[in-house]
C-alpha atoms as a PDB file:
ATOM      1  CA  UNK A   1      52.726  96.317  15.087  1.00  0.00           C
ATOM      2  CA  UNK A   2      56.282  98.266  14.648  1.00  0.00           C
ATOM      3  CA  UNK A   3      56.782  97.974  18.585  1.00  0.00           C
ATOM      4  CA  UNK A   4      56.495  94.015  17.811  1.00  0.00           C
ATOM      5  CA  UNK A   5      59.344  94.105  14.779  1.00  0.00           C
ATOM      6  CA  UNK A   6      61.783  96.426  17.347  1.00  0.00           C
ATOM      7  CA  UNK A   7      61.065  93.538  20.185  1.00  0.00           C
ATOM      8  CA  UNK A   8      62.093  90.588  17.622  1.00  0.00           C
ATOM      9  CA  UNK A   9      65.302  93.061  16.322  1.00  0.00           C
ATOM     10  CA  UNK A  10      66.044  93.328  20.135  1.00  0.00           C
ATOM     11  CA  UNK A  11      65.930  90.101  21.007  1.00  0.00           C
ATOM     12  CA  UNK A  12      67.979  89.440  17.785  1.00  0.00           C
ATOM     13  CA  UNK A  13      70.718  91.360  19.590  1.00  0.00           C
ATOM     14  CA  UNK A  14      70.261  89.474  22.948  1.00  0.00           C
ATOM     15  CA  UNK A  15      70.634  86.667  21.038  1.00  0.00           C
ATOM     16  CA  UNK A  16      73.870  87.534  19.760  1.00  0.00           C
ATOM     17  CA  UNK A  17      75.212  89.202  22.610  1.00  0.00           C
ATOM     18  CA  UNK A  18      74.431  85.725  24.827  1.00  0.00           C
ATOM     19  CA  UNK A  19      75.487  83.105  22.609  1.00  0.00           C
ATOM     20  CA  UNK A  20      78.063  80.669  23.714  1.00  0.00           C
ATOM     21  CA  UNK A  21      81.078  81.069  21.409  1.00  0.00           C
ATOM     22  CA  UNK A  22      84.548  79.848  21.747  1.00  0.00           C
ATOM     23  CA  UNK A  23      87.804  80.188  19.549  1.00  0.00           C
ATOM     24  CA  UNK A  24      90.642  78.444  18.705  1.00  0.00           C
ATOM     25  CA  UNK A  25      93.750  80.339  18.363  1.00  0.00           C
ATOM     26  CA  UNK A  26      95.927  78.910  15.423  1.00  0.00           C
ATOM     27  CA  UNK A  27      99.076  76.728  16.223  1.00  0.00           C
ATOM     28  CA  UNK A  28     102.257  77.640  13.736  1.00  0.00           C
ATOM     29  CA  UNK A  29     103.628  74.280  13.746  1.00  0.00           C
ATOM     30  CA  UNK A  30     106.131  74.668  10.732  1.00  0.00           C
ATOM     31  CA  UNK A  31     107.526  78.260  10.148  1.00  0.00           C
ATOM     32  CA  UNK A  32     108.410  77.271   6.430  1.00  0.00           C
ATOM     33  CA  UNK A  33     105.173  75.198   5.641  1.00  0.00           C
ATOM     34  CA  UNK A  34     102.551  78.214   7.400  1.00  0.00           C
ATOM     35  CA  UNK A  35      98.481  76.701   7.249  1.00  0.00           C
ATOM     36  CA  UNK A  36      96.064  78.133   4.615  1.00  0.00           C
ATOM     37  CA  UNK A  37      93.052  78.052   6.926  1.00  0.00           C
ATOM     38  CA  UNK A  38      91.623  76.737   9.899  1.00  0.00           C
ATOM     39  CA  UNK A  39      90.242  72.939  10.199  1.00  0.00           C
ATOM     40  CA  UNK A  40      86.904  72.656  11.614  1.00  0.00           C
ATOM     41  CA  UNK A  41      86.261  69.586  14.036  1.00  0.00           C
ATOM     42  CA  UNK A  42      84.853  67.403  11.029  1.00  0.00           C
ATOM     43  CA  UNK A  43      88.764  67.595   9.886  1.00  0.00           C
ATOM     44  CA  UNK A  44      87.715  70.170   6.788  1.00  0.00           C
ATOM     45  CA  UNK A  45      89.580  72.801   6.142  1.00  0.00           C
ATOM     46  CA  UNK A  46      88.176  76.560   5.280  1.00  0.00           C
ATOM     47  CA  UNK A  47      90.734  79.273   4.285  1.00  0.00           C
ATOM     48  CA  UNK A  48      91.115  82.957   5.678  1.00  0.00           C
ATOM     49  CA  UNK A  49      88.101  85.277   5.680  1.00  0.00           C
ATOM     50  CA  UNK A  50      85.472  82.453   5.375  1.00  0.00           C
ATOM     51  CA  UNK A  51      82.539  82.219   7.234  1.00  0.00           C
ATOM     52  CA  UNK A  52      80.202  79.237   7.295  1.00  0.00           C
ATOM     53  CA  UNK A  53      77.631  77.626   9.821  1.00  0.00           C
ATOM     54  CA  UNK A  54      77.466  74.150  10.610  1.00  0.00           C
ATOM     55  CA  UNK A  55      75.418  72.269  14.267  1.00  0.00           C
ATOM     56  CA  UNK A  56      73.622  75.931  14.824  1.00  0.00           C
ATOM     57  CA  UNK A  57      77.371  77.264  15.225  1.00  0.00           C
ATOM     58  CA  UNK A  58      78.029  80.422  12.923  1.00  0.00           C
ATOM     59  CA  UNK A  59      81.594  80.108  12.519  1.00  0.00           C
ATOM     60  CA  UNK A  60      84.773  82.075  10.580  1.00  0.00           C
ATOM     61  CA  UNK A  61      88.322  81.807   9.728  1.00  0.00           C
ATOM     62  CA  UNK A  62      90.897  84.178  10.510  1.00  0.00           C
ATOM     63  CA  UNK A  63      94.898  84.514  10.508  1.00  0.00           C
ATOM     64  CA  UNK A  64      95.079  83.908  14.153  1.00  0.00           C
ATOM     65  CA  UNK A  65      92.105  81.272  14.648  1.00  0.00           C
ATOM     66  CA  UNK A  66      88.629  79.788  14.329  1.00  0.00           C
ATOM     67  CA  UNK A  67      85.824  81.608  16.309  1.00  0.00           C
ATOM     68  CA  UNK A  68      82.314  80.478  16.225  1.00  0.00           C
ATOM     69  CA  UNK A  69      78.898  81.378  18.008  1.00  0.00           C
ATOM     70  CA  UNK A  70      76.043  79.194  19.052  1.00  0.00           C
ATOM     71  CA  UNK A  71      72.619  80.633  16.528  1.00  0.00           C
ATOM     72  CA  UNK A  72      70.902  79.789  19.906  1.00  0.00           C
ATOM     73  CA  UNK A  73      70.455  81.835  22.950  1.00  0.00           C
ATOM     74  CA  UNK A  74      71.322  80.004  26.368  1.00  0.00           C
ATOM     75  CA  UNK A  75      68.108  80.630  28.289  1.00  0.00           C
ATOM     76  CA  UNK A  76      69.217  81.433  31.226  1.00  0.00           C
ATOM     77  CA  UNK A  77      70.351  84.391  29.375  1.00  0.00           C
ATOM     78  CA  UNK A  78      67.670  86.387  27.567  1.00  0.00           C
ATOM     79  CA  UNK A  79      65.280  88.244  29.976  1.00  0.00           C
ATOM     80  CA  UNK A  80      61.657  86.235  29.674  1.00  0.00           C
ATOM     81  CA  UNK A  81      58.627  87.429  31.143  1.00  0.00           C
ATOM     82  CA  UNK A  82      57.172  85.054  33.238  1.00  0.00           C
ATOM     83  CA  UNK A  83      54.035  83.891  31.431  1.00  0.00           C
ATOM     84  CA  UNK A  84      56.603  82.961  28.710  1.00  0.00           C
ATOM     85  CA  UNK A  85      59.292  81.223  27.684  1.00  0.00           C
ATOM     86  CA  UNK A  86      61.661  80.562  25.256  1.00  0.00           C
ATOM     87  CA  UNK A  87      61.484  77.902  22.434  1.00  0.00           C
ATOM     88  CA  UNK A  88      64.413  76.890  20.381  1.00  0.00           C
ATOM     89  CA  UNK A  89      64.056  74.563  16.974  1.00  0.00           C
ATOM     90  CA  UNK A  90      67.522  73.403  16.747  1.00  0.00           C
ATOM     91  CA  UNK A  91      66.608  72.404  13.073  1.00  0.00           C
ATOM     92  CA  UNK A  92      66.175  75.687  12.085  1.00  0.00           C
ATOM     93  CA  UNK A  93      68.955  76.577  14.765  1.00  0.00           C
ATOM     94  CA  UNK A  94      66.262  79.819  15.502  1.00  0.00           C
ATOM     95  CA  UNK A  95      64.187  80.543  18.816  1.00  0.00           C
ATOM     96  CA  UNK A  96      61.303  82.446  19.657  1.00  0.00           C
ATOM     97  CA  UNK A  97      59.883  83.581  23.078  1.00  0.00           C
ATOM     98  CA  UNK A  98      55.916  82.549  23.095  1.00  0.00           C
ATOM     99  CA  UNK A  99      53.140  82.669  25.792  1.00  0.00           C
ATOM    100  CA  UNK A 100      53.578  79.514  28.130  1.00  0.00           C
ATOM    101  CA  UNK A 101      49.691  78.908  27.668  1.00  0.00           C
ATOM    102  CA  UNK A 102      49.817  79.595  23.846  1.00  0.00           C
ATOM    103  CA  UNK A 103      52.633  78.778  22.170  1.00  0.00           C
ATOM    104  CA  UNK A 104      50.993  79.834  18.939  1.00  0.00           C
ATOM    105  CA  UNK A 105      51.247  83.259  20.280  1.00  0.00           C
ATOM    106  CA  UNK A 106      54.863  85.332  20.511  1.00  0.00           C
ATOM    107  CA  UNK A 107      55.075  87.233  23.295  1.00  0.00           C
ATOM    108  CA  UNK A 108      54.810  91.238  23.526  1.00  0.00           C
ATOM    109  CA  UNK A 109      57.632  92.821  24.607  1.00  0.00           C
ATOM    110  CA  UNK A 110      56.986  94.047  28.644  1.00  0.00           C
END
């Protein structure tokens, strides 16, 4: 059972390392009137430092922009064995790789 709670910590760290993320470098439009934050795309603004997750997108605020990170692995990026496959709940914004012929059961890492 411990070789099962490494695999989900590694694949953890695939997801992370193959999420699609994208960032937003802040515009200085006024010199004398500097922002206070960064404005998401729903037009709300979050100040420096703040982190928050909104559509499965983890997502933070710093002086020179607004990065965020898909909470779901592409696919086509996390090794799969081949009698598996990944399944993503984009409610939960998680994933989990289970057997194609059981998708009750996770699968073991190879």
């Amino acid at each position: 059972m411990p070789s099962l709670h490494v695999f989900i910590c590694l694949l953890g760290l695939v997801v992370l390392c193959h999420s699609d993320c994208f960032f937003e470098k802040l515009e200085l439009k006024d010199p004398n009137n500097p922002p206070k934050g960064c404005v998401d795309k729903d037009g709300k603004q979050h100040g420096f430092g703040s982190e928050w997750d909104r559509d499965c997108m983890a997502c933070s605020c710093m002086k020179d922009g607004l990065s965020c990170c898909s909470k779901i692995p592409d696919a086509n990026a996390v090794d799969i064995p081949e009698e598996c496959e990944l399944v993503v709940n984009k409610e939960a914004c998680s994933a989990k790789v289970v057997k194609k012929s059981d998708k009750t059961q996770e699968c073991n890492p190879l």
